[in-house]
Protein backbone atom coordinates (compact mmCIF):
# COMPACT_ATOMS: atom_id res chain seq x y z
CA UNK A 1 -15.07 37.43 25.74
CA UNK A 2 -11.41 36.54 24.85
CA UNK A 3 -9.19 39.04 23.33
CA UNK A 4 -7.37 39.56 19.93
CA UNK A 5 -4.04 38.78 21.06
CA UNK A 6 -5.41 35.29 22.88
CA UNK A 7 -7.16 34.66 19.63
CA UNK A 8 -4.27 34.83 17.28
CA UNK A 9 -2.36 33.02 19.55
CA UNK A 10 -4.46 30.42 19.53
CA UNK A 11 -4.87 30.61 15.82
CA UNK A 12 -0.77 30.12 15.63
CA UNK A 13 -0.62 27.35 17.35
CA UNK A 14 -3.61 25.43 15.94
CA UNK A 15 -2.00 26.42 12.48
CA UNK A 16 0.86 24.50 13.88
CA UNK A 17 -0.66 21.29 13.91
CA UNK A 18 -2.73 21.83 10.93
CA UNK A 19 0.52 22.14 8.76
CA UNK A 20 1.57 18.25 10.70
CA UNK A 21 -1.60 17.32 9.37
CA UNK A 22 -1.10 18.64 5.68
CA UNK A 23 2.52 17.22 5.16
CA UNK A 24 1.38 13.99 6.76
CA UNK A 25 -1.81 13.81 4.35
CA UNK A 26 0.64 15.02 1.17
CA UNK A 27 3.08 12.30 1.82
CA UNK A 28 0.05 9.57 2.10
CA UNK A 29 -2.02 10.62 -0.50
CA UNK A 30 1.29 10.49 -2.87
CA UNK A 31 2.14 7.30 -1.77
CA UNK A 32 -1.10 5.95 -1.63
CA UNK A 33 -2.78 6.96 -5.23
CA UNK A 34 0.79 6.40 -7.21
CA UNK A 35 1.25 2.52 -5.58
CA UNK A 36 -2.23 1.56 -6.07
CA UNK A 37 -3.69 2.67 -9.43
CA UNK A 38 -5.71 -0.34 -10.07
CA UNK A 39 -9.65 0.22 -9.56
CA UNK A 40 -9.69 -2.28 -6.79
CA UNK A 41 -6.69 -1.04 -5.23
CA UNK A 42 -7.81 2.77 -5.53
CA UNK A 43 -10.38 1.71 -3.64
CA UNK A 44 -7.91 0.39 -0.97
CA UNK A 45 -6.14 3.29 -1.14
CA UNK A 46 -8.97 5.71 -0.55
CA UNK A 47 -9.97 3.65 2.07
CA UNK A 48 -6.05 3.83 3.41
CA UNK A 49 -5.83 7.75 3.06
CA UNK A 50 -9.18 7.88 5.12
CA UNK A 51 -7.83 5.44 8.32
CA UNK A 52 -4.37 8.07 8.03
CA UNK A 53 -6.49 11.23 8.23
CA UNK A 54 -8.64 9.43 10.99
CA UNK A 55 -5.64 8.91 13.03
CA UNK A 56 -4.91 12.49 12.68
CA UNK A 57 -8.27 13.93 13.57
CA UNK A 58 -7.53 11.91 17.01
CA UNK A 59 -3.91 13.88 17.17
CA UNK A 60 -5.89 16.90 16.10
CA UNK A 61 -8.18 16.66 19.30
CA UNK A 62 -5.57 15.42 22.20
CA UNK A 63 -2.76 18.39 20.56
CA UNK A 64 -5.66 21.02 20.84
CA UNK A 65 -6.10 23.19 23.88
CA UNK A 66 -8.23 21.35 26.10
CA UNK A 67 -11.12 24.57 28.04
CA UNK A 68 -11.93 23.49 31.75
CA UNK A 69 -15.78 22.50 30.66
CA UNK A 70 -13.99 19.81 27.81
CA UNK A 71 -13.87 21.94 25.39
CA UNK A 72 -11.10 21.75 22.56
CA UNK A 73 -9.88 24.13 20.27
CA UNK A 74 -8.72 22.05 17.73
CA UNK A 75 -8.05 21.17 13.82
CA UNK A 76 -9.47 17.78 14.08
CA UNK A 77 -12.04 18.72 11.32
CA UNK A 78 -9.13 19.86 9.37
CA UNK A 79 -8.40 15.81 8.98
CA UNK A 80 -11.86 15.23 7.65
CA UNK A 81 -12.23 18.39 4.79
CA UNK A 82 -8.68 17.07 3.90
CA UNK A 83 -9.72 13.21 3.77
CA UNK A 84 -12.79 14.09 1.83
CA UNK A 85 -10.94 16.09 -0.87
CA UNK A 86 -8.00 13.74 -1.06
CA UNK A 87 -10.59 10.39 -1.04
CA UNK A 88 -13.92 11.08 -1.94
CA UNK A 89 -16.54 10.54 0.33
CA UNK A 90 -15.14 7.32 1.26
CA UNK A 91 -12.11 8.59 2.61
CA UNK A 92 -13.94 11.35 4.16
CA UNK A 93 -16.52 9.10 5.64
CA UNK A 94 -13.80 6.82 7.10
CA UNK A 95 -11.83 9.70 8.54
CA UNK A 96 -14.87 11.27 9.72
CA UNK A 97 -16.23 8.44 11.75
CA UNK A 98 -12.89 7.54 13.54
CA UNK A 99 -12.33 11.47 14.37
CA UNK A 100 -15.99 11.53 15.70
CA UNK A 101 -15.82 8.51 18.16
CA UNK A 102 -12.93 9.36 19.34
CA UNK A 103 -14.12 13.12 20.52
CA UNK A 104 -17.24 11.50 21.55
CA UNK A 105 -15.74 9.18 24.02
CA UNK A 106 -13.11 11.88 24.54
CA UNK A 107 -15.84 13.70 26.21
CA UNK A 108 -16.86 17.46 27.69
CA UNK A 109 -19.50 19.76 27.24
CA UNK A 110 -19.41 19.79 23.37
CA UNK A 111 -18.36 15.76 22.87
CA UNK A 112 -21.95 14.91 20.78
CA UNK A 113 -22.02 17.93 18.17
CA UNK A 114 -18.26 17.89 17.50
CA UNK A 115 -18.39 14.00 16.94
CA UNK A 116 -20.96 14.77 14.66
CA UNK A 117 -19.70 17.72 13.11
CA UNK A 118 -16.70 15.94 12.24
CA UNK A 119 -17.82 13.13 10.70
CA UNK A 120 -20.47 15.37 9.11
CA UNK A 121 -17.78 17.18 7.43
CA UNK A 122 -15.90 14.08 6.09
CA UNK A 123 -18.95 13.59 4.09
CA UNK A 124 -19.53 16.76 2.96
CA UNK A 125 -15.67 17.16 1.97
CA UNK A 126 -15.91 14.19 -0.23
CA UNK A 127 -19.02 15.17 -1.84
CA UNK A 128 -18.31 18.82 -2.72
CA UNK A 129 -15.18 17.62 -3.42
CA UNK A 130 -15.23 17.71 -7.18
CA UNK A 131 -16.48 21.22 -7.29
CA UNK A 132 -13.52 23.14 -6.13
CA UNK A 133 -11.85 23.55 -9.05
CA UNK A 134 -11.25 26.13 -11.75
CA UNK A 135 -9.84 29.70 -11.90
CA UNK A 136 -11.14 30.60 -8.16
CA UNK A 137 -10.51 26.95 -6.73
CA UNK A 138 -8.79 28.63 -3.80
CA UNK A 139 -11.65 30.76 -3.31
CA UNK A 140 -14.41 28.24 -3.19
CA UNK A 141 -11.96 25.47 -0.65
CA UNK A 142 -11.53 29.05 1.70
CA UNK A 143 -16.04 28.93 1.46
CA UNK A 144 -16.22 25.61 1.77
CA UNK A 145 -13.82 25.48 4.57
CA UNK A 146 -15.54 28.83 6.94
CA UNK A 147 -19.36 27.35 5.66
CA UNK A 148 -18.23 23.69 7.25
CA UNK A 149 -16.58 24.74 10.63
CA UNK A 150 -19.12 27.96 10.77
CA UNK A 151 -22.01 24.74 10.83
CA UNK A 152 -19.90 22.70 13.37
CA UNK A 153 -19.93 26.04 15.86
CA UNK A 154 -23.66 26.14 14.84
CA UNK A 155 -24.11 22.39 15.79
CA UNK A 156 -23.21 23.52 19.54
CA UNK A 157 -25.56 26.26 20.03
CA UNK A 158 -27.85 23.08 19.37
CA UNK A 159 -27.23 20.70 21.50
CA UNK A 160 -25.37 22.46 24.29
CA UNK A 161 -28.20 24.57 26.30
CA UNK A 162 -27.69 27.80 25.21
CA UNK A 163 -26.10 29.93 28.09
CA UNK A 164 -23.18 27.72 28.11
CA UNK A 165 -23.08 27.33 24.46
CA UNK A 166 -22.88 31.13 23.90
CA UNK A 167 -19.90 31.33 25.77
CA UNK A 168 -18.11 28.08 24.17
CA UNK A 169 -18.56 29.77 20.44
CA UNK A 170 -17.42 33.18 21.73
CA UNK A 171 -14.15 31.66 23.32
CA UNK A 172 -13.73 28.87 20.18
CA UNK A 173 -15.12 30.15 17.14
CA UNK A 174 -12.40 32.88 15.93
CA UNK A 175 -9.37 30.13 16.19
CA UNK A 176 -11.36 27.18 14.93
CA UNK A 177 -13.06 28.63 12.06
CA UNK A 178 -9.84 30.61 11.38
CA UNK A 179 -7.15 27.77 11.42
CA UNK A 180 -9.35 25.19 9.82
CA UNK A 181 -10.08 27.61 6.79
CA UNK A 182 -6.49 28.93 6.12
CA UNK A 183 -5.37 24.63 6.59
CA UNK A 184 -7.75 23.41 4.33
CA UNK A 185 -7.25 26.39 1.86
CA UNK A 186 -3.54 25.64 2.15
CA UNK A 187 -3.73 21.40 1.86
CA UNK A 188 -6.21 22.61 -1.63
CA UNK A 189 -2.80 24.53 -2.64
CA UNK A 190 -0.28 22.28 -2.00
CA UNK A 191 -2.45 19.21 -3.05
CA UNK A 192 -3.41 20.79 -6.50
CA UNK A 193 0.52 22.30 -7.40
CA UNK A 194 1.91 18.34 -6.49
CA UNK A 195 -1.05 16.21 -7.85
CA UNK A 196 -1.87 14.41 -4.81
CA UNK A 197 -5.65 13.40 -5.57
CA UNK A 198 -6.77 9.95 -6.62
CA UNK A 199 -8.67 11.28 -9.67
CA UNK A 200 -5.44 13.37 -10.88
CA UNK A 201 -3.35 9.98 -11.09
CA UNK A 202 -5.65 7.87 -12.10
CA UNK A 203 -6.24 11.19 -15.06
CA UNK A 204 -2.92 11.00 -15.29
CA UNK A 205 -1.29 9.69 -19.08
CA UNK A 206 1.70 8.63 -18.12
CA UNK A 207 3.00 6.82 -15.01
CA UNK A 208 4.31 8.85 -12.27
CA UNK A 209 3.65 12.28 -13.76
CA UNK A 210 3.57 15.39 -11.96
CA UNK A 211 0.30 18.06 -10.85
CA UNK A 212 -1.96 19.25 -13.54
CA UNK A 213 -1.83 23.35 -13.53
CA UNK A 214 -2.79 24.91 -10.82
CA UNK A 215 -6.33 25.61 -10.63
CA UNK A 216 -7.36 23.85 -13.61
CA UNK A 217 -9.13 20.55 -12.60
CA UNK A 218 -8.70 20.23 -9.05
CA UNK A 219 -10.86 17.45 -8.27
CA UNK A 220 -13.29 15.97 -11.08
């Protein structure tokens, strides 16, 4: 079992990365969706947003804490939820599937269910995507983030025989679940007050304009 105090350490430092991630994603999402409002080149920028957020699931799995069986505790599913809310499930695809190979071939005890975990939740960002919105948008992103990395700690009591998985989920599961939640809650936030998503500028009536309210439309 690992204590408390190990866990919130843990939890600080993977919160560390996850706010890289979020300023990172902010800047490219604004520059992305407000350079290239055409249909065609929304497209390219979805598809630009999800190769960024790819890149950073990779940093999110070689700056995590590395367990002696190959274990990380890690954000890198941060970089997906974020790529399929910012993107779509294009974005959230791409991001996905270059996270995912990378932890495969990265390797360890848990290398197939986090590669598939993460570019599981890529697609599952993009597609819930337009349903966190409304008066309790924060509320359903803080869900949707627990119910995706809750599946990815369930997707290693599957494949990982069951002794050893036990005692991965016990050491991994408070800081994981924990940090990815409070990051993607946070990037929903953030993303919402300064208007970051694709279908907020290409809603937008005039050129350049700032967020919609908080909490009104997040993604539709």
């Amino acid at each position: 079992m690992v204590g408390l105090a190990e866990n919130l350490s843990s939890t600080l430092g993977l919160l560390g990365t996850a706010c890289f991630m979020i300023v990172v994603a902010l800047i490219t999402s604004e520059y992305a969706f407000s350079h290239l409002k055409s249909p065609k080149k929304t497209a390219v920028a979805k598809v630009i947003v999800g190769i960024v957020l790819g890149v950073l699931a990779i940093f999110g799995t070689l700056w995590g804490m590395k367990l002696a069986n190959g274990t990380v505790i890690n954000v890198r599913e941060l970089a997906s939820m974020i790529a399929g809310s910012a993107a779509g499930p294009v974005g959230g695809t791409i991001a996905g599937l270059i996270g995912g190979i990378h932890r495969y071939a990265y390797g360890g005890a848990t290398a197939v269910p986090c590669a598939l975990s993460t570019i599981l939740i890529g697609v599952i960002s993009g597609i819930i995507s337009t349903r966190i919105s409304g008066k309790w948008y924060l509320v359903k992103a803080a869900v949707a983030g627990f119910l995706m990395e809750s599946m990815a700690m369930a997707m290693i009591l599957v494949f990982v025989p069951w002794t050893q998985a036990i005692h991965i989920v016990e050491t991994i599961a408070f800081s994981m679940i924990g940090a990815n939640t409070i990051g993607f809650v946070l990037w929903v936030y953030l993303a919402n007050k300064l208007g970051v998503i694709w279908s907020k500028k290409k809603k937008s009536p005039v050129s350049g304009s700032k967020a919609m309210p908080a909490g009104k439309d997040y993604i539709s």
